[in-house]
C-alpha atoms as a PDB file:
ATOM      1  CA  UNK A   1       0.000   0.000   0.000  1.00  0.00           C
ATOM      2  CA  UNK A   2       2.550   2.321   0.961  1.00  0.00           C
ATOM      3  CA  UNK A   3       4.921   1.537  -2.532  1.00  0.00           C
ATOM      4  CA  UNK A   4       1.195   2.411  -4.213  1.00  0.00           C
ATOM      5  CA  UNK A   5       0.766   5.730  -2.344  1.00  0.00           C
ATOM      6  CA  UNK A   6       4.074   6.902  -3.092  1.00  0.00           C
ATOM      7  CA  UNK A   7       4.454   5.545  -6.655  1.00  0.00           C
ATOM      8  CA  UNK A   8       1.095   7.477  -7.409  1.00  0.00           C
ATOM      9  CA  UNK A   9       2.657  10.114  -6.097  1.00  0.00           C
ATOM     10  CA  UNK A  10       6.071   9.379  -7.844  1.00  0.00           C
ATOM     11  CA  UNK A  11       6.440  11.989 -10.688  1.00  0.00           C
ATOM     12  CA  UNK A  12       5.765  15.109  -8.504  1.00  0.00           C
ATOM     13  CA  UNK A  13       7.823  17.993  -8.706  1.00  0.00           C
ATOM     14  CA  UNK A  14       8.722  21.237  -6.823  1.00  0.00           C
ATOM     15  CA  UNK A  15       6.285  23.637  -7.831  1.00  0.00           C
ATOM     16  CA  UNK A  16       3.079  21.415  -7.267  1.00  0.00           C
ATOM     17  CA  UNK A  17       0.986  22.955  -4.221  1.00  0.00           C
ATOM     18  CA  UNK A  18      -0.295  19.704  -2.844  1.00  0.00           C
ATOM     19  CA  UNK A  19       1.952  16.759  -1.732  1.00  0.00           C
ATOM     20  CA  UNK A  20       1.816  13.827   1.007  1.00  0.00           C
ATOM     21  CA  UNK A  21       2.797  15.430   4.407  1.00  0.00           C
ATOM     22  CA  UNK A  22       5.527  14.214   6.160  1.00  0.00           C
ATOM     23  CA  UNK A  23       3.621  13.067   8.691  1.00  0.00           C
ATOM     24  CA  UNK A  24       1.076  11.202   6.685  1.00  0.00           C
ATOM     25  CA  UNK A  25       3.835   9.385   4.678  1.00  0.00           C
ATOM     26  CA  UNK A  26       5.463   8.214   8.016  1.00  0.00           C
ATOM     27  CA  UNK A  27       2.084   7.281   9.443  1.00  0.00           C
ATOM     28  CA  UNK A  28       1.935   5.069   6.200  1.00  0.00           C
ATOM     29  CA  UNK A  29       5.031   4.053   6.410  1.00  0.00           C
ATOM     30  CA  UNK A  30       4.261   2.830  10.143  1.00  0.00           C
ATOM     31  CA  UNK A  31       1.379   0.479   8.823  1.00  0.00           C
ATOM     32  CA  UNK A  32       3.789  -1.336   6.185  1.00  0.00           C
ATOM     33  CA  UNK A  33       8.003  -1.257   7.297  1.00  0.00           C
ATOM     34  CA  UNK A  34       9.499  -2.288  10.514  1.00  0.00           C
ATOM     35  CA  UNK A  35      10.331  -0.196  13.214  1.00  0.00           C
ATOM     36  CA  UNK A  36      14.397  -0.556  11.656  1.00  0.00           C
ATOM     37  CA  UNK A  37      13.371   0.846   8.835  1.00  0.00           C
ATOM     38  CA  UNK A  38      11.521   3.627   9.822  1.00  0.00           C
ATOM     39  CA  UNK A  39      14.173   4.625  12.178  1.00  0.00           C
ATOM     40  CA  UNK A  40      16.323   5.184   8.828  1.00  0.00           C
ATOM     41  CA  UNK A  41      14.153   7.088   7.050  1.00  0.00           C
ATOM     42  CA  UNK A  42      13.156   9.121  10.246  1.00  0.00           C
ATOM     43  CA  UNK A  43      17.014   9.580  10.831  1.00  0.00           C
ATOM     44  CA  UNK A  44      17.514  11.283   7.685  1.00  0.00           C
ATOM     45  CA  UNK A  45      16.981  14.973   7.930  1.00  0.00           C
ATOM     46  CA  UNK A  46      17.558  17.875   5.221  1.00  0.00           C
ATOM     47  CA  UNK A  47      19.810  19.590   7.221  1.00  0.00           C
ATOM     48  CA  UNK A  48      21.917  16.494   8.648  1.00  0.00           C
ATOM     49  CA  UNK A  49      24.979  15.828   6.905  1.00  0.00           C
ATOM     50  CA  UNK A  50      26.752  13.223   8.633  1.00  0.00           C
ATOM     51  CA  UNK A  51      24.695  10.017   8.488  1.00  0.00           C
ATOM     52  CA  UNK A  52      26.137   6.944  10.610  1.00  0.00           C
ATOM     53  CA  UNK A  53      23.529   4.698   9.923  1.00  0.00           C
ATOM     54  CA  UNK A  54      25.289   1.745   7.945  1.00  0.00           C
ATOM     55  CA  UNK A  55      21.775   1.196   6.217  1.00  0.00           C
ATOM     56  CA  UNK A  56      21.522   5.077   4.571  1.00  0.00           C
ATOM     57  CA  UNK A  57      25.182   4.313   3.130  1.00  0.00           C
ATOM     58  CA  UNK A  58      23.813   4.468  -0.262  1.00  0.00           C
ATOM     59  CA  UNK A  59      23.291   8.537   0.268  1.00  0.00           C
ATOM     60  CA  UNK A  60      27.015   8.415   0.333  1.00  0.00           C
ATOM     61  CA  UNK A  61      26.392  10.274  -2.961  1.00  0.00           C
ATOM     62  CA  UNK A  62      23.788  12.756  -1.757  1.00  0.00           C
ATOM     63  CA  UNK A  63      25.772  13.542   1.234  1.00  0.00           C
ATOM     64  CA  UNK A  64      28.909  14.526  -1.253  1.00  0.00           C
ATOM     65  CA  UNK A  65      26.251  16.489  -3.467  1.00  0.00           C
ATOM     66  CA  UNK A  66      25.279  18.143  -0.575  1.00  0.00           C
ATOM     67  CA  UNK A  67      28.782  18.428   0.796  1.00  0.00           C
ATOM     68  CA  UNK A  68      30.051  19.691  -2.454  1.00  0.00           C
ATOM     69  CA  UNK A  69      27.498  22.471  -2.687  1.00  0.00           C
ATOM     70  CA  UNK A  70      27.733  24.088   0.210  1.00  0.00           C
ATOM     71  CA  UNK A  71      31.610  24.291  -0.524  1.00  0.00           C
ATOM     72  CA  UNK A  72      30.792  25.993  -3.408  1.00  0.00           C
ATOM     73  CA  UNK A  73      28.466  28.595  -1.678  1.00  0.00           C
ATOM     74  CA  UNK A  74      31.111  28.938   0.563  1.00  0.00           C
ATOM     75  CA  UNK A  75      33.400  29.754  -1.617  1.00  0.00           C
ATOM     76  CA  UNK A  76      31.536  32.153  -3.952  1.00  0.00           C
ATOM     77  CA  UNK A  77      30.781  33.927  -0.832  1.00  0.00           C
ATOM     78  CA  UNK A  78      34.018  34.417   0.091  1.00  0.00           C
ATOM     79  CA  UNK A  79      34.924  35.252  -3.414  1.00  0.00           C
ATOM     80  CA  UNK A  80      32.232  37.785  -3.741  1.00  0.00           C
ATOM     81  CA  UNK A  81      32.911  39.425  -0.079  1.00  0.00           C
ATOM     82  CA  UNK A  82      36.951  39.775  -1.527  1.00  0.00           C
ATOM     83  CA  UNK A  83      35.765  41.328  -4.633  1.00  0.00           C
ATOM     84  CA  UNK A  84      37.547  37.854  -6.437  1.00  0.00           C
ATOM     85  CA  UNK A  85      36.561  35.790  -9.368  1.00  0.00           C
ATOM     86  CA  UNK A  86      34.679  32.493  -8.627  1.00  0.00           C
ATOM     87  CA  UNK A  87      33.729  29.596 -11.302  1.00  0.00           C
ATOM     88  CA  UNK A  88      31.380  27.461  -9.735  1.00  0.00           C
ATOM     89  CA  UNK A  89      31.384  23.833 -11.208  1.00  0.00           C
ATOM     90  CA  UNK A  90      27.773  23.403  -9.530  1.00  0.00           C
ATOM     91  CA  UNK A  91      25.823  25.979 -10.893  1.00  0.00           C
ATOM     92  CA  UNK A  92      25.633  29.430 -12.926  1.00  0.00           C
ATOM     93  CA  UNK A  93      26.885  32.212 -11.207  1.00  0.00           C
ATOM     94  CA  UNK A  94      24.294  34.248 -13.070  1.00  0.00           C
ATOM     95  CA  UNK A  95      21.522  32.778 -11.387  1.00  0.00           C
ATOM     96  CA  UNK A  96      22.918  34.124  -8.435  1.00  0.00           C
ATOM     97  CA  UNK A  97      22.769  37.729  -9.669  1.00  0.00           C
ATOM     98  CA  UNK A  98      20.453  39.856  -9.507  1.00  0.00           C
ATOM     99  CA  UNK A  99      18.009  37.330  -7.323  1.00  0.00           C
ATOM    100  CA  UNK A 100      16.418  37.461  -4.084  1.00  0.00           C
ATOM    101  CA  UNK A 101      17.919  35.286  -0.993  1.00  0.00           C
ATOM    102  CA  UNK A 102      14.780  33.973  -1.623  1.00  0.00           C
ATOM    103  CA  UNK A 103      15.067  33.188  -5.242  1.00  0.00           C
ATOM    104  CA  UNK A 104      18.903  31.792  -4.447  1.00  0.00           C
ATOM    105  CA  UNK A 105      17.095  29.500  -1.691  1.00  0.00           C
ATOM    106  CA  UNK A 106      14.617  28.324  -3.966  1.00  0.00           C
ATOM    107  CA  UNK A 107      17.255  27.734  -6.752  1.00  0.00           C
ATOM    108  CA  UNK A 108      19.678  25.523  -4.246  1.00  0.00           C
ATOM    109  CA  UNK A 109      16.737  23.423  -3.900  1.00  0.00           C
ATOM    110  CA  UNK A 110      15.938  23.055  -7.299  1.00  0.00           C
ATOM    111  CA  UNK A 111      19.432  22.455  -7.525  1.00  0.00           C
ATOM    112  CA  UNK A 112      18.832  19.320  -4.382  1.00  0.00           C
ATOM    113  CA  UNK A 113      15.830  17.880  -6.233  1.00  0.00           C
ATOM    114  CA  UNK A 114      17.068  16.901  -9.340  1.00  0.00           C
ATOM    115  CA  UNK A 115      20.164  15.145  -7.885  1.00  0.00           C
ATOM    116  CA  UNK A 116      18.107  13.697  -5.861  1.00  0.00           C
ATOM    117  CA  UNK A 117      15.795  12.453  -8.813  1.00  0.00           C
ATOM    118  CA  UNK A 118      18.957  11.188 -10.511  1.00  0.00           C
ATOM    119  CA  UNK A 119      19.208   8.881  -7.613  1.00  0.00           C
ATOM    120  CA  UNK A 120      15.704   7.880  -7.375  1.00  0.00           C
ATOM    121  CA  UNK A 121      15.740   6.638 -10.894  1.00  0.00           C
ATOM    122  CA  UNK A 122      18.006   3.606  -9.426  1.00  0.00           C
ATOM    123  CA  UNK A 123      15.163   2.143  -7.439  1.00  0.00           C
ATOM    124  CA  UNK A 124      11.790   2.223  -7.384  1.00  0.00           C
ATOM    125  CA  UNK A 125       9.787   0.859  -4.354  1.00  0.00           C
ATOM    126  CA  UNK A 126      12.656  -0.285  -1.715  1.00  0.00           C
ATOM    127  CA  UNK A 127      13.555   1.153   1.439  1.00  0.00           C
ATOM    128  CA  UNK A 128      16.390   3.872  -0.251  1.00  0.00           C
ATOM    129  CA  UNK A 129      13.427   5.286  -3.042  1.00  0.00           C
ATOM    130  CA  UNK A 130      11.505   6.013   0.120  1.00  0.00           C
ATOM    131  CA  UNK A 131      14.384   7.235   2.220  1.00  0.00           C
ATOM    132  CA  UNK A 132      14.769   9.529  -1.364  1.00  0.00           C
ATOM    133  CA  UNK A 133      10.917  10.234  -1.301  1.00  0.00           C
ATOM    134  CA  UNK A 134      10.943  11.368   2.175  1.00  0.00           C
ATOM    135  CA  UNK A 135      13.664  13.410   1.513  1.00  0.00           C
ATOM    136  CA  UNK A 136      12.279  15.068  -1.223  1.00  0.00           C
ATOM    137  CA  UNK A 137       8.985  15.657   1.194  1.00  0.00           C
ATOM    138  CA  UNK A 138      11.618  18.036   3.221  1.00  0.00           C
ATOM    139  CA  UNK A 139      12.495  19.870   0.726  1.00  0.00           C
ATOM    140  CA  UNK A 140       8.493  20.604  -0.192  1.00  0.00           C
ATOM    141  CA  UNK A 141       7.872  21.675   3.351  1.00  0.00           C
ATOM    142  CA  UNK A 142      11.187  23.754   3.689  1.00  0.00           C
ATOM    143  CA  UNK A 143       9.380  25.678   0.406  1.00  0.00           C
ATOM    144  CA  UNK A 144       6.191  25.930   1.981  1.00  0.00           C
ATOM    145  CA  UNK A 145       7.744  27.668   4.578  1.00  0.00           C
ATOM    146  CA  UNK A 146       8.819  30.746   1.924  1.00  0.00           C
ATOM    147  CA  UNK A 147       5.646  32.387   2.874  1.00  0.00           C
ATOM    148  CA  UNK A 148       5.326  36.187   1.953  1.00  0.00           C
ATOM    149  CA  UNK A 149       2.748  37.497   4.086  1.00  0.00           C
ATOM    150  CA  UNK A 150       4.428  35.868   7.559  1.00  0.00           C
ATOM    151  CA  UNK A 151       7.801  36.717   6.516  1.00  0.00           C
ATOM    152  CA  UNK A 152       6.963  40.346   6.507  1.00  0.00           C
ATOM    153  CA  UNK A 153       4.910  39.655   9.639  1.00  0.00           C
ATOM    154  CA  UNK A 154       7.984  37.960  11.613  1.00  0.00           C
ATOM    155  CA  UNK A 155       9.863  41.245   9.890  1.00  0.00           C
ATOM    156  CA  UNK A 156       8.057  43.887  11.808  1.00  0.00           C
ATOM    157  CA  UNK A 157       8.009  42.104  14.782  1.00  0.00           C
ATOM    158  CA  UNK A 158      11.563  41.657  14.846  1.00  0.00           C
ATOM    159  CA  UNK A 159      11.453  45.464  14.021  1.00  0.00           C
ATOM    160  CA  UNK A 160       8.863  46.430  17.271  1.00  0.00           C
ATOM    161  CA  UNK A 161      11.113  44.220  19.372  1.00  0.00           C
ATOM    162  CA  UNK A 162      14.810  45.949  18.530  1.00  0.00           C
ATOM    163  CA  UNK A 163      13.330  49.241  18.728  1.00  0.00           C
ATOM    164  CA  UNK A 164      11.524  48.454  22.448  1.00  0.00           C
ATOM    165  CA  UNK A 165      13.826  46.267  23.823  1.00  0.00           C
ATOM    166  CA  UNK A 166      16.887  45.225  22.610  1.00  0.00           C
ATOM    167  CA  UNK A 167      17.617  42.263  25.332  1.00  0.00           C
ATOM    168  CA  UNK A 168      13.876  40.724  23.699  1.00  0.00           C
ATOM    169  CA  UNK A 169      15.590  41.216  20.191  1.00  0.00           C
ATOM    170  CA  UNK A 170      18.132  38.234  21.692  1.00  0.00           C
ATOM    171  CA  UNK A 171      15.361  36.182  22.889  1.00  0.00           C
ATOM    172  CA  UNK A 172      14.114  36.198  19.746  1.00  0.00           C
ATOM    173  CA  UNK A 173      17.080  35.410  17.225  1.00  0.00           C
ATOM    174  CA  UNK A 174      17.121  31.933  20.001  1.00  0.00           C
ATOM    175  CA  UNK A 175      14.164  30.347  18.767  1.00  0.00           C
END
């Protein structure tokens, strides 16, 4: 049931507006896999970049990717901030000008989703496609999260705070 719902699902991309929830797939995902196996896919996080899970050793490659990337955002940054020339090897340098942070964000993750497509095409309905699935879930959410309205909310609330209390302007940058 679970290979069905995702496999449905399979050929989705990053601009759709509706998608399987996170928690929804791993509810699934309870019903059908072992408790093992959920752990792995649970384990994996966006954000996490040092997997020790023998299982997830097949993201070996999406780990470098991701590796690899940020060295090269690293490095442009750098290269930009000492008024230097950078080539990146990873992506266009002129996508980078002239775009929001936001449109750079959304890029990087364009950037994230076809690698990680690349890999899916390997498998199909074992335990890495949905490790790769649920992965790709993240990155939908992290998107959804690019909302205009409550950025500029958060904004001017970060704003009233400085400007009435600077030691609340700390609390907040914690959260």
């Amino acid at each position: 049931m679970l290979a069905c719902l995702v496999l449905c699902q399979s050929y989705f991309s990053l601009k759709q507006d509706s998608f399987l929830s996170k928690q929804y797939f791993l509810e699934e995902a309870e019903k059908w896999l072992s408790k093992k196996d959920i752990d792995v896919i649970v384990e994996l996080k966006l954000d996490n970049y040092k997997i020790q899970n023998e299982k997830l050793s097949f993201l070996k490659k999406w780990l470098d990717f991701e590796n690899s990337l940020r060295t090269e955002i690293s490095k442009y940054r750098k290269a930009r901030s000492e008024d230097s020339q950078f080539k990146s090897e990873m992506f266009s340098l002129s996508i980078l000008k002239e775009k929001t942070p936001l449109q750079i964000e959304v890029m990087f993750l364009q950037l994230r989703w076809n690698f990680i497509e690349k890999m899916k095409f390997e498998h199909y309905s074992d335990l890495q496609f949905l490790v790769l699935y649920y992965l790709q879930l993240q990155i939908l959410d992290r998107l959804n999260l690019f909302d205009k309205e409550q950025g500029k909310e958060k904004f001017e609330e970060l704003i009233t705070i400085s400007k009435n209390d600077p030691k609340k302007e700390q609390n907040v940058k914690e959260k």
